[in-house]
C-alpha atoms as a PDB file:
ATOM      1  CA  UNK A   1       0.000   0.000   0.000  1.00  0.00           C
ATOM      2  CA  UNK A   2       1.485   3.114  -0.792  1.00  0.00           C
ATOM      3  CA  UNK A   3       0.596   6.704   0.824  1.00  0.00           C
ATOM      4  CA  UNK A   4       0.499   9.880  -1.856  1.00  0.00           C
ATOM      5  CA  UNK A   5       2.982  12.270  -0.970  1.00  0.00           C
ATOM      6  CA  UNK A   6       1.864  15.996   0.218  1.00  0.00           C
ATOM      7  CA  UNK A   7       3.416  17.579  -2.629  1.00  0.00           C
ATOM      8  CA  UNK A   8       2.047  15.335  -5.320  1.00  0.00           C
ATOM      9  CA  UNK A   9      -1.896  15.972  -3.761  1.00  0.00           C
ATOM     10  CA  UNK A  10      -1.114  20.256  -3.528  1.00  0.00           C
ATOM     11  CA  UNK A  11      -1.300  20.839  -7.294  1.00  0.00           C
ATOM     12  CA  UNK A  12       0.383  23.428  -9.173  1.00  0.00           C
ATOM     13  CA  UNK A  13       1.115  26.419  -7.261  1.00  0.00           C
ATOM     14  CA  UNK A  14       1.960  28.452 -10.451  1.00  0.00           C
ATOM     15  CA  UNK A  15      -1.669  27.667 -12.080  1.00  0.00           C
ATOM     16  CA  UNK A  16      -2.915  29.033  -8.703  1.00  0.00           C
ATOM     17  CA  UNK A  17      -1.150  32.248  -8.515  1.00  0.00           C
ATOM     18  CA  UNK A  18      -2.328  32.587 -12.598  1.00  0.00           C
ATOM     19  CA  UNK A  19      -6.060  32.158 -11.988  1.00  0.00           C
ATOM     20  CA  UNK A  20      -5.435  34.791  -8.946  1.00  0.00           C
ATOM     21  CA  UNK A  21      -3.845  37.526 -11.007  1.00  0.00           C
ATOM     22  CA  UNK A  22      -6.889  36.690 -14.170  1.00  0.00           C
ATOM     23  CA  UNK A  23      -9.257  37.096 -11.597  1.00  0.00           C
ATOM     24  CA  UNK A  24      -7.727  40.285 -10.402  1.00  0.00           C
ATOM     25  CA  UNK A  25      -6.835  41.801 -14.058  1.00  0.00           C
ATOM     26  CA  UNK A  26     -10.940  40.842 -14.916  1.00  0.00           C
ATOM     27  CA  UNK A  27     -12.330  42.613 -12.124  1.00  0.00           C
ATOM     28  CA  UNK A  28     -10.144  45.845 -13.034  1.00  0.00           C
ATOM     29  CA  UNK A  29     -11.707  45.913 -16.498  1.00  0.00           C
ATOM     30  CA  UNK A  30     -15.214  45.269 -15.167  1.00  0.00           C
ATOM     31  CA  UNK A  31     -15.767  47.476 -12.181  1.00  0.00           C
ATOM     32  CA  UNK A  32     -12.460  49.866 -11.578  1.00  0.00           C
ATOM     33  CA  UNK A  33     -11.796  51.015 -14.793  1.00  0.00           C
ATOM     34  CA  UNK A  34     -15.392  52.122 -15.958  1.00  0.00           C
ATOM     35  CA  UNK A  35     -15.695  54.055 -12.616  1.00  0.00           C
ATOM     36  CA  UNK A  36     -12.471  55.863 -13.575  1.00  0.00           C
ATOM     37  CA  UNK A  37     -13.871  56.487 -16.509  1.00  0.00           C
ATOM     38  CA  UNK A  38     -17.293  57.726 -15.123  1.00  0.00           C
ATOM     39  CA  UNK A  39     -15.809  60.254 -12.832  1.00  0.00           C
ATOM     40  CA  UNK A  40     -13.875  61.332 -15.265  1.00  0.00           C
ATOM     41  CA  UNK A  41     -16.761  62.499 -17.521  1.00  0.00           C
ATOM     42  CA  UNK A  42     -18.903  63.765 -14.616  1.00  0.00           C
ATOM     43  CA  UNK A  43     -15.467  66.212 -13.443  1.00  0.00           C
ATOM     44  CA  UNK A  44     -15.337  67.540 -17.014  1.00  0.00           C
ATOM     45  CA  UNK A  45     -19.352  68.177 -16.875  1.00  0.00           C
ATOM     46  CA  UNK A  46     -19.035  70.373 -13.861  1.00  0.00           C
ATOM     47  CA  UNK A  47     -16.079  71.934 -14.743  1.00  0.00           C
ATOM     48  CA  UNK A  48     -17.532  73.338 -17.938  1.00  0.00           C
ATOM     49  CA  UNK A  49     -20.766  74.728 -15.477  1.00  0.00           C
ATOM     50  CA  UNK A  50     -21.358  78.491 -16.765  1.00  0.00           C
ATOM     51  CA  UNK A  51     -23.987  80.859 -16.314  1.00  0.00           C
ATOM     52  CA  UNK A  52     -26.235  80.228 -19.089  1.00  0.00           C
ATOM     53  CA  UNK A  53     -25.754  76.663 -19.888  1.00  0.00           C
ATOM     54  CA  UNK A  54     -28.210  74.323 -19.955  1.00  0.00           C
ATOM     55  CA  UNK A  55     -28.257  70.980 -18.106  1.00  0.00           C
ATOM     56  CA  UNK A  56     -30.066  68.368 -16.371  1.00  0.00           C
ATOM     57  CA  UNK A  57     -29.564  66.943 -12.915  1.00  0.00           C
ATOM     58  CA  UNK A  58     -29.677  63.235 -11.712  1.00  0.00           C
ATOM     59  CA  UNK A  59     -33.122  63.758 -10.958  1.00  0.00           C
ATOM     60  CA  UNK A  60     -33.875  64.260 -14.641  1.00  0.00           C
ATOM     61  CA  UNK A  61     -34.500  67.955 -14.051  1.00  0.00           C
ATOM     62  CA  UNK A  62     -34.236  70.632 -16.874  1.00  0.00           C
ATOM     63  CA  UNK A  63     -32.898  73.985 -15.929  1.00  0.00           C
ATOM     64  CA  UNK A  64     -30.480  77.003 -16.726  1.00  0.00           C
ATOM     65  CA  UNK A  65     -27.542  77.693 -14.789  1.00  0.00           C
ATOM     66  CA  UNK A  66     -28.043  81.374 -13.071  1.00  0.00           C
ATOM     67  CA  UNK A  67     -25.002  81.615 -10.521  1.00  0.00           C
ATOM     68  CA  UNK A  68     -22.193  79.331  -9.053  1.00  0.00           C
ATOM     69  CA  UNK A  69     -21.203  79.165  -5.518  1.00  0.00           C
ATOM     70  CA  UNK A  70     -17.462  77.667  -5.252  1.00  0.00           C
ATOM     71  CA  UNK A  71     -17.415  77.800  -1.653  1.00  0.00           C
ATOM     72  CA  UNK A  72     -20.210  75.628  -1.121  1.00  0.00           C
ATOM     73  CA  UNK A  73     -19.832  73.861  -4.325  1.00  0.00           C
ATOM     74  CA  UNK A  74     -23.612  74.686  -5.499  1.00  0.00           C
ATOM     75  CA  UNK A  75     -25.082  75.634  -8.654  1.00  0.00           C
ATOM     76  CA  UNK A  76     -28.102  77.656  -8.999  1.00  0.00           C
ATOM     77  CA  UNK A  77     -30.154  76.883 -12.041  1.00  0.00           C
ATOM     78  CA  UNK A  78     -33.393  78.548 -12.759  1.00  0.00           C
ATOM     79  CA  UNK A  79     -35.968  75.806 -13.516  1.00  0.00           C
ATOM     80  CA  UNK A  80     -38.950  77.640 -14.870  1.00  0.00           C
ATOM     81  CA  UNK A  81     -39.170  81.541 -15.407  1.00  0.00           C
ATOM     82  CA  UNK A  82     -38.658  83.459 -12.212  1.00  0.00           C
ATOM     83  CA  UNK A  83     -38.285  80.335 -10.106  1.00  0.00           C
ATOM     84  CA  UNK A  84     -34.319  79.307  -9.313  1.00  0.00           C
ATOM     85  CA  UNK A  85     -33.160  76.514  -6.953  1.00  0.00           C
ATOM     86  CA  UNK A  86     -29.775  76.019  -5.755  1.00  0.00           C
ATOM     87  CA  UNK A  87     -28.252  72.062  -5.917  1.00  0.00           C
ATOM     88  CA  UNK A  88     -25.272  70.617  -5.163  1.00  0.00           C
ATOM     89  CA  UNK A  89     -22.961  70.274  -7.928  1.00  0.00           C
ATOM     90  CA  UNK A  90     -23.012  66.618  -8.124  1.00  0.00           C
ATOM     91  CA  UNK A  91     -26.430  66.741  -9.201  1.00  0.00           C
ATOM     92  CA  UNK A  92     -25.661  68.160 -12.339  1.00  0.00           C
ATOM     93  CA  UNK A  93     -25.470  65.155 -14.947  1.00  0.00           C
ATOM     94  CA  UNK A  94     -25.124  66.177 -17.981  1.00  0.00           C
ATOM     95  CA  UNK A  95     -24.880  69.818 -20.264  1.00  0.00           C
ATOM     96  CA  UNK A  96     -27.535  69.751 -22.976  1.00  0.00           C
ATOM     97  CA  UNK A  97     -25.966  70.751 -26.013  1.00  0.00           C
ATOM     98  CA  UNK A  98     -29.186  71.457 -28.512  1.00  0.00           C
ATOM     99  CA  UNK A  99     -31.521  74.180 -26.608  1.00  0.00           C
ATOM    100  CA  UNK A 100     -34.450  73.210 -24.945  1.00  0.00           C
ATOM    101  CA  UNK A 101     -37.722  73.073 -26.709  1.00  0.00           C
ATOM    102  CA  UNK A 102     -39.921  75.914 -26.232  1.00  0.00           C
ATOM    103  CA  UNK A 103     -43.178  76.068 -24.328  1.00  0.00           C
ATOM    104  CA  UNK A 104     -46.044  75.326 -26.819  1.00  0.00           C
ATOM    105  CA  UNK A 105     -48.972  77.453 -26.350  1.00  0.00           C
ATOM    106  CA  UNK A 106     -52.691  76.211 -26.118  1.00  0.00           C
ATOM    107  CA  UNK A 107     -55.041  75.829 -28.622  1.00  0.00           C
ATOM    108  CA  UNK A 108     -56.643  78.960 -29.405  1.00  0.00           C
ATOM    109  CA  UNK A 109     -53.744  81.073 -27.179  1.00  0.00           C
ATOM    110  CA  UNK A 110     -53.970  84.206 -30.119  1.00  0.00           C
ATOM    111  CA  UNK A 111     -51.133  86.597 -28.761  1.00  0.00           C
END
């Protein structure tokens, strides 16, 4: 009767230390890299904030930028005529390029 040896029932260490450094190199492209790549893009949205532009927030929220507070890192955007709210500048997701439609009027509106 012969007993296996500890080193024959171990494996190869190399093929260990392999899968290790594929499973490391995957999850870099899957979850660190986008998010690099996310902040990225939302740094160069509110760094090009300017009094005027249009944007929407993460709540999906249309409005023109009126005034920005780099103290407190807020924008104020003014979200229908003669009504402005302030919001953090995180909120801000993206700066529409093509300007906002225009309110249609009602039926019948003869001005």
């Amino acid at each position: 009767m012969s007993v296996p040896l500890a080193a024959e029932s171990q494996g190869n260490p190399l093929g260990s230390l392999l899968f290790l450094v594929v499973i490391v190199a995957a999850l870099y492209f899957v979850m660190i890299r986008p998010g690099r790549k996310r902040m990225q893009h939302m740094q160069a949205v509110q760094s090009s904030l300017a009094p005027g532009r249009e944007v929407i927030t993460t709540a999906g929220l249309y409005g023109t930028v009126t005034g920005l507070d780099e103290d407190n890192g807020t924008v104020t955007l003014e979200i229908a005529p003669g009504v402005a709210a302030k919001f953090a500048r995180g909120a801000v997701m993206k700066v529409v390029d093509e300007p906002l439609p225009e309110a249609i009027d009602a039926p019948g509106d003869d001005e």
